[in-house]
PDB file of N, CA and C in Angstrom:
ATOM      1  N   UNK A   1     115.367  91.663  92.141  1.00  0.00           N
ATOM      2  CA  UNK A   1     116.104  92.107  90.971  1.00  0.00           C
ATOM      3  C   UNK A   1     116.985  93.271  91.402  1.00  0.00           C
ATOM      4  N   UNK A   2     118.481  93.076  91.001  1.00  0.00           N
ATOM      5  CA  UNK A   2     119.356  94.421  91.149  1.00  0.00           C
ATOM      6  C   UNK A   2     119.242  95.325  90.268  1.00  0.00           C
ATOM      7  N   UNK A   3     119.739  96.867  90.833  1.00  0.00           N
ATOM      8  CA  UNK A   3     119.585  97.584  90.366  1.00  0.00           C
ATOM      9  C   UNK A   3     120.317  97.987  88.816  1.00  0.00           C
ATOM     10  N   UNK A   4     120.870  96.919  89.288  1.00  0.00           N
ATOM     11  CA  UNK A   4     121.808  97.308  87.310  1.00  0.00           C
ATOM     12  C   UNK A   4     121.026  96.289  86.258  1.00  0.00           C
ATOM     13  N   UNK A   5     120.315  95.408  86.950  1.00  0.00           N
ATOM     14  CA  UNK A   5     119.368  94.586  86.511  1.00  0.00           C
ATOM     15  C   UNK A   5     118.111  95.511  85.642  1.00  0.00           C
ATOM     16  N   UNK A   6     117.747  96.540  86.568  1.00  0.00           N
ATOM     17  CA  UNK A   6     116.435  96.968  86.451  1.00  0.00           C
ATOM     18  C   UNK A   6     116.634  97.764  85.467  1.00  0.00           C
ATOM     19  N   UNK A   7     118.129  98.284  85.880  1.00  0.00           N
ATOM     20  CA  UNK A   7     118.753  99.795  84.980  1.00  0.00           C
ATOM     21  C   UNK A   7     118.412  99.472  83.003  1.00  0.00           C
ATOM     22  N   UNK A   8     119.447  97.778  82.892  1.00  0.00           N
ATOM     23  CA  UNK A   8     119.293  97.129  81.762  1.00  0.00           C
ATOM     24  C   UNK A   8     117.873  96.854  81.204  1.00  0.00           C
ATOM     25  N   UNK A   9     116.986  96.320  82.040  1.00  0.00           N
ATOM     26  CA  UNK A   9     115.985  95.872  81.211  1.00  0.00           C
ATOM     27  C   UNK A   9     114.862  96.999  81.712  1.00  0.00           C
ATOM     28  N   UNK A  10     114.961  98.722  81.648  1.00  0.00           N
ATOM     29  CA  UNK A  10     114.164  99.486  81.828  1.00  0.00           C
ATOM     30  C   UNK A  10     113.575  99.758  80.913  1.00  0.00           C
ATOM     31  N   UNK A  11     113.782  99.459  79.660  1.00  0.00           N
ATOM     32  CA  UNK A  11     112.145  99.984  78.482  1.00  0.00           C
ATOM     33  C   UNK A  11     111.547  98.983  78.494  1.00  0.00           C
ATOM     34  N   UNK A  12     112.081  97.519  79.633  1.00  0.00           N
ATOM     35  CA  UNK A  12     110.744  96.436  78.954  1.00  0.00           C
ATOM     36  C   UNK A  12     109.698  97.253  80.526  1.00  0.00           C
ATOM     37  N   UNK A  13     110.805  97.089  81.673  1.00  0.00           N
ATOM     38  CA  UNK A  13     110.084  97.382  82.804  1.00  0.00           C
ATOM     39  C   UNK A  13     109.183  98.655  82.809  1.00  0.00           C
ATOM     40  N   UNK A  14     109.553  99.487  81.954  1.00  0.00           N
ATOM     41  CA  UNK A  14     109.020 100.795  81.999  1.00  0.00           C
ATOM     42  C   UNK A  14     107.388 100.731  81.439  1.00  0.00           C
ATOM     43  N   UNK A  15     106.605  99.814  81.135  1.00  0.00           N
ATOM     44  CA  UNK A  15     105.382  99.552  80.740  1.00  0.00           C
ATOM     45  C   UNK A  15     104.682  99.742  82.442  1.00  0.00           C
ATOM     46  N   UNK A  16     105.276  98.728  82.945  1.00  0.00           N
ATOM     47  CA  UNK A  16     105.091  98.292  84.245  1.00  0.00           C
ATOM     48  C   UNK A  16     105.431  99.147  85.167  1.00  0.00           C
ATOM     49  N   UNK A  17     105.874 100.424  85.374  1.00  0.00           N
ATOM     50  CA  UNK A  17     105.877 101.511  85.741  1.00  0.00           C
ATOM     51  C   UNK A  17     104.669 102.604  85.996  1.00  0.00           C
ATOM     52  N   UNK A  18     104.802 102.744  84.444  1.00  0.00           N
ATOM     53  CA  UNK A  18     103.646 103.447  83.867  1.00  0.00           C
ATOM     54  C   UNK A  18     102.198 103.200  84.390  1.00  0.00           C
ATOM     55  N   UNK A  19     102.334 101.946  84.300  1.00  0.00           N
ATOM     56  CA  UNK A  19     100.737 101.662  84.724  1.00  0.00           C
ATOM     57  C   UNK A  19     100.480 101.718  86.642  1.00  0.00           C
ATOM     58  N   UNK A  20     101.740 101.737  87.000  1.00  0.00           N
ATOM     59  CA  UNK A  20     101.870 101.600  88.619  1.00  0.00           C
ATOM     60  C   UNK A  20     101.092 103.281  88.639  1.00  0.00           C
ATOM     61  N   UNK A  21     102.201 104.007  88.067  1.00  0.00           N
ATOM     62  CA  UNK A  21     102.200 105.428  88.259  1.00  0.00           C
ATOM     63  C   UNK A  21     101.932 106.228  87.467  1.00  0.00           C
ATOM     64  N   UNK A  22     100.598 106.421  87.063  1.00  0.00           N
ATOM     65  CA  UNK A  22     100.027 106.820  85.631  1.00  0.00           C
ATOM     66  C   UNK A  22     100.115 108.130  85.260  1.00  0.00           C
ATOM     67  N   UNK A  23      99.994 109.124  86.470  1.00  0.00           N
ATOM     68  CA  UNK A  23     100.278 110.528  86.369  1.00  0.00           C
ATOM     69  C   UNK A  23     101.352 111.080  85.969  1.00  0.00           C
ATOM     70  N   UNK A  24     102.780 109.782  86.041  1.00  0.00           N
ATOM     71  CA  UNK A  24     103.938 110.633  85.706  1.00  0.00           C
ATOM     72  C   UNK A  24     104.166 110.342  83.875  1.00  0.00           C
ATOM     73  N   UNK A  25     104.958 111.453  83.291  1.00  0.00           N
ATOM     74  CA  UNK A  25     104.807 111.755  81.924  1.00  0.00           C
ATOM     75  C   UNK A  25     105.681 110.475  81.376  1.00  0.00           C
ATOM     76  N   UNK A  26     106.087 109.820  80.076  1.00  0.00           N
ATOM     77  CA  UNK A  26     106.818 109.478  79.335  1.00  0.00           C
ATOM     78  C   UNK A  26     108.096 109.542  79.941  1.00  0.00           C
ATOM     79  N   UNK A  27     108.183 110.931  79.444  1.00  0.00           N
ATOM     80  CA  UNK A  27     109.430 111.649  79.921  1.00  0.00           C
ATOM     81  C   UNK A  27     110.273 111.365  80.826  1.00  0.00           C
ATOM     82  N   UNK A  28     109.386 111.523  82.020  1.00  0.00           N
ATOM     83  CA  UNK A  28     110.482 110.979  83.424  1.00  0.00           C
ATOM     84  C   UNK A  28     110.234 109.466  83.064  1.00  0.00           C
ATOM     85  N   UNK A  29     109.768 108.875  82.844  1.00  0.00           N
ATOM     86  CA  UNK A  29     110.347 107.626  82.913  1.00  0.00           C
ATOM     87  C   UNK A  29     111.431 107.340  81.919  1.00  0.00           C
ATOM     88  N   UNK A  30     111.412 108.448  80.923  1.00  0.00           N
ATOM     89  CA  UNK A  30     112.769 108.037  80.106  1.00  0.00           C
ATOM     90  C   UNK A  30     114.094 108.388  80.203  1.00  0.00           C
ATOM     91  N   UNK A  31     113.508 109.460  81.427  1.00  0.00           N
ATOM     92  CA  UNK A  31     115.025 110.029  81.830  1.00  0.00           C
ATOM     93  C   UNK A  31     115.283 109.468  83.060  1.00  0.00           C
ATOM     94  N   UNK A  32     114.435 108.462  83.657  1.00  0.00           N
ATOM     95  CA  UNK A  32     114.726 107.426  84.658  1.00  0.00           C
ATOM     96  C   UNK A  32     115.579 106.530  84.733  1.00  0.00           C
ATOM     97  N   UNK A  33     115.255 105.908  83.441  1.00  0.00           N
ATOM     98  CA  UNK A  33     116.402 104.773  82.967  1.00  0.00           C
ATOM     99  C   UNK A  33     116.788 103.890  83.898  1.00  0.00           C
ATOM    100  N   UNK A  34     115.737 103.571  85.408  1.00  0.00           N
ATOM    101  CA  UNK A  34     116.008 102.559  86.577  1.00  0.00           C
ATOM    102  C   UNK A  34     116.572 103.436  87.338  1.00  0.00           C
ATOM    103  N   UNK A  35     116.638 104.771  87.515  1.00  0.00           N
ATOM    104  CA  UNK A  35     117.258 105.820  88.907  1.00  0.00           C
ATOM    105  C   UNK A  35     116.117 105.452  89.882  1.00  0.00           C
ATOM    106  N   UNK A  36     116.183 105.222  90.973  1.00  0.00           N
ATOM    107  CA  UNK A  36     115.155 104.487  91.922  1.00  0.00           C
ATOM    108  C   UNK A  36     114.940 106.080  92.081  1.00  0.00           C
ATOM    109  N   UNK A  37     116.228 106.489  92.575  1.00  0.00           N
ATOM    110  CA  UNK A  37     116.474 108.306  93.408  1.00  0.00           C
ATOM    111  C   UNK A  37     115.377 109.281  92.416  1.00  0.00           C
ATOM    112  N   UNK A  38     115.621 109.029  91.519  1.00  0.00           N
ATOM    113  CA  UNK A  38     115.039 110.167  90.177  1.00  0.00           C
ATOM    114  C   UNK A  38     113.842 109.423  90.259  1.00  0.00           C
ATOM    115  N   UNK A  39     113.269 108.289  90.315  1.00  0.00           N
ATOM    116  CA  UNK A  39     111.853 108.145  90.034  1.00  0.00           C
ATOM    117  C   UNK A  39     111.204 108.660  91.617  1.00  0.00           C
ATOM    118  N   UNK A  40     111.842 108.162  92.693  1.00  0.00           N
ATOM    119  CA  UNK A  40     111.215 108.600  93.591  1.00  0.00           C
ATOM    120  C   UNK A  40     110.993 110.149  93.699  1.00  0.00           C
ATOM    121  N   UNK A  41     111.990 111.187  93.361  1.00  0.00           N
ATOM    122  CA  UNK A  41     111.870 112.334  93.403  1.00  0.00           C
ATOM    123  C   UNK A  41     110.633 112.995  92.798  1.00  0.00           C
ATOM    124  N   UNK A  42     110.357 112.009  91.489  1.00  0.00           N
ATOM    125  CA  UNK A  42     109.723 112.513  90.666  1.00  0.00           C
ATOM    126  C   UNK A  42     108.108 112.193  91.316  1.00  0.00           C
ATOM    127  N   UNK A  43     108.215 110.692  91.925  1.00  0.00           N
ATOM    128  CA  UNK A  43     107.044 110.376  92.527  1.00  0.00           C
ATOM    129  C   UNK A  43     106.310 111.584  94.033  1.00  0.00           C
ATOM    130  N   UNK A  44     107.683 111.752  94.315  1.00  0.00           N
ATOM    131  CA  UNK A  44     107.375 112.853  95.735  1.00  0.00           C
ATOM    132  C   UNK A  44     106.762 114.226  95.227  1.00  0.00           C
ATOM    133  N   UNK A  45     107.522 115.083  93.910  1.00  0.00           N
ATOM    134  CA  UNK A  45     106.685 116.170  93.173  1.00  0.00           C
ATOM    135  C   UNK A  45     105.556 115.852  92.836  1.00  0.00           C
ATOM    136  N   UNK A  46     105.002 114.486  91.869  1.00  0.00           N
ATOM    137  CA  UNK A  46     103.948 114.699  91.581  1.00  0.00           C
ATOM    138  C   UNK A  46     102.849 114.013  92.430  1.00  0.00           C
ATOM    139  N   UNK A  47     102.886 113.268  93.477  1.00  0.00           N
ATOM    140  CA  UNK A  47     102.021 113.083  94.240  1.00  0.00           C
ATOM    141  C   UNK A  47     101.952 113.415  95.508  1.00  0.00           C
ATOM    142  N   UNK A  48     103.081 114.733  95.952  1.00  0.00           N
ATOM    143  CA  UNK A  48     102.518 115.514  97.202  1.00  0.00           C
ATOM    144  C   UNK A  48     103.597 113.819  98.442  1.00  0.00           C
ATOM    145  N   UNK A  49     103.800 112.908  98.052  1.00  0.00           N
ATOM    146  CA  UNK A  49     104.220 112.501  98.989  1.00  0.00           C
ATOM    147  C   UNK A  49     105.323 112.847  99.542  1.00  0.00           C
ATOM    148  N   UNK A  50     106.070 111.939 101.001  1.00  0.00           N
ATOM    149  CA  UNK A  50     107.474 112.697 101.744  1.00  0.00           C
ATOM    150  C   UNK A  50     108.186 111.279 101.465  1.00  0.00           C
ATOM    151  N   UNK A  51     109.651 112.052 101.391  1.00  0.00           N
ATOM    152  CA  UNK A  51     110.398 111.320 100.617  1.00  0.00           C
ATOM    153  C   UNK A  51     110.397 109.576 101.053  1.00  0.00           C
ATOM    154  N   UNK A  52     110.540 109.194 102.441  1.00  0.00           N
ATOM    155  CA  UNK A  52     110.323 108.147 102.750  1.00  0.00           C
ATOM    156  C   UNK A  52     108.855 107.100 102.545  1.00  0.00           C
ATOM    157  N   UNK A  53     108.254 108.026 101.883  1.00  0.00           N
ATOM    158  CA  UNK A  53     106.990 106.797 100.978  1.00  0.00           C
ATOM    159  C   UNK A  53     107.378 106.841  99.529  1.00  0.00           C
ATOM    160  N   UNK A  54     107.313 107.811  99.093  1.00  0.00           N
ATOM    161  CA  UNK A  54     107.954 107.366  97.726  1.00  0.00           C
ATOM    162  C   UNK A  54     109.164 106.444  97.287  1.00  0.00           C
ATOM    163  N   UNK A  55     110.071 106.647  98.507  1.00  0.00           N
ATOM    164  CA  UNK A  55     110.700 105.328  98.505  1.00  0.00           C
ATOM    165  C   UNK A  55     110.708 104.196  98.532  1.00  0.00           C
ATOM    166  N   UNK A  56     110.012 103.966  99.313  1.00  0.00           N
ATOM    167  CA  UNK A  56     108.860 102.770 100.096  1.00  0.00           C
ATOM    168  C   UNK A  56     108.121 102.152  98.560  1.00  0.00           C
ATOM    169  N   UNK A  57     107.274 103.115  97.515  1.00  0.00           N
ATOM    170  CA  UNK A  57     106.662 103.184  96.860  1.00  0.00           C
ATOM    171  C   UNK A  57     108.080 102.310  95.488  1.00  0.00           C
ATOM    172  N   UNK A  58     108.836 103.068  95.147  1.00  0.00           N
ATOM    173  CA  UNK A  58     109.905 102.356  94.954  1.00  0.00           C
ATOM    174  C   UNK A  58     110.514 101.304  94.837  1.00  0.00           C
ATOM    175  N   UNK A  59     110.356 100.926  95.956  1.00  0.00           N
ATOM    176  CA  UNK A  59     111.292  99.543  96.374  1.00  0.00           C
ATOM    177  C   UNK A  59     110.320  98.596  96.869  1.00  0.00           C
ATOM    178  N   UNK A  60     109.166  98.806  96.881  1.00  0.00           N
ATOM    179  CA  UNK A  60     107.742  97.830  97.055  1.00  0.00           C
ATOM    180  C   UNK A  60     107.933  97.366  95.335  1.00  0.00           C
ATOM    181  N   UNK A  61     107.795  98.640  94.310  1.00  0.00           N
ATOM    182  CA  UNK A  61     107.801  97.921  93.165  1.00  0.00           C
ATOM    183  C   UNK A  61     108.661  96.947  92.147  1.00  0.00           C
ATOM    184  N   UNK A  62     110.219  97.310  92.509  1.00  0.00           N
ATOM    185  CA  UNK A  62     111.139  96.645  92.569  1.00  0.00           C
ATOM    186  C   UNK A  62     110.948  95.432  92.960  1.00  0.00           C
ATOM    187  N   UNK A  63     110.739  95.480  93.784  1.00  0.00           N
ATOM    188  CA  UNK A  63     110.225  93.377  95.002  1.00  0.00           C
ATOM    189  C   UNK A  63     109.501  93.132  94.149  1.00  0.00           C
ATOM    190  N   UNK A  64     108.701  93.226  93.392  1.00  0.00           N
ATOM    191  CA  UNK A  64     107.551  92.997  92.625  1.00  0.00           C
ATOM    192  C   UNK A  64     108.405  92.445  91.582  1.00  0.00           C
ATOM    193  N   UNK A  65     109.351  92.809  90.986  1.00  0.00           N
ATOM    194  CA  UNK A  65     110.434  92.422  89.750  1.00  0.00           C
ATOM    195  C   UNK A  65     110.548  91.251  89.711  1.00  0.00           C
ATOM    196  N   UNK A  66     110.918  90.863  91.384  1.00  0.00           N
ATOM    197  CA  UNK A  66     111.620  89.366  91.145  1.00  0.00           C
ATOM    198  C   UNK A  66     111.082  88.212  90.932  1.00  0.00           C
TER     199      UNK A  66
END
């Protein structure tokens, strides 16, 4: 799934987020809106990871979309 794909259908995907990544608030996922960049950032603050796993973390879940 592309990213303008994900961007569009992010409040259905955003369930499916949530449950990936339970620690992060509402919030960032609503100010996510499918930012891979902004969720990963957000994933790297709140779980101590370096930027190249949260990416990883990212775009593993994305593949999962299609």
């Amino acid at each position: 799934m592309n990213k303008d794909i994900i961007a569009g259908k992010w409040t259905q995907l955003k369930g499916q987020a949530q449950a990936k990544w339970g620690d992060l608030t509402d919030d960032v996922f609503d100010v996510a809106s499918g930012d891979s960049k902004y969720l990963a950032g957000k994933l790297q603050e709140q779980y101590g990871w370096d930027r190249d796993r949260a990416e990883r973390e990212v775009r593993d879940f994305e593949s999962t979309l299609n």
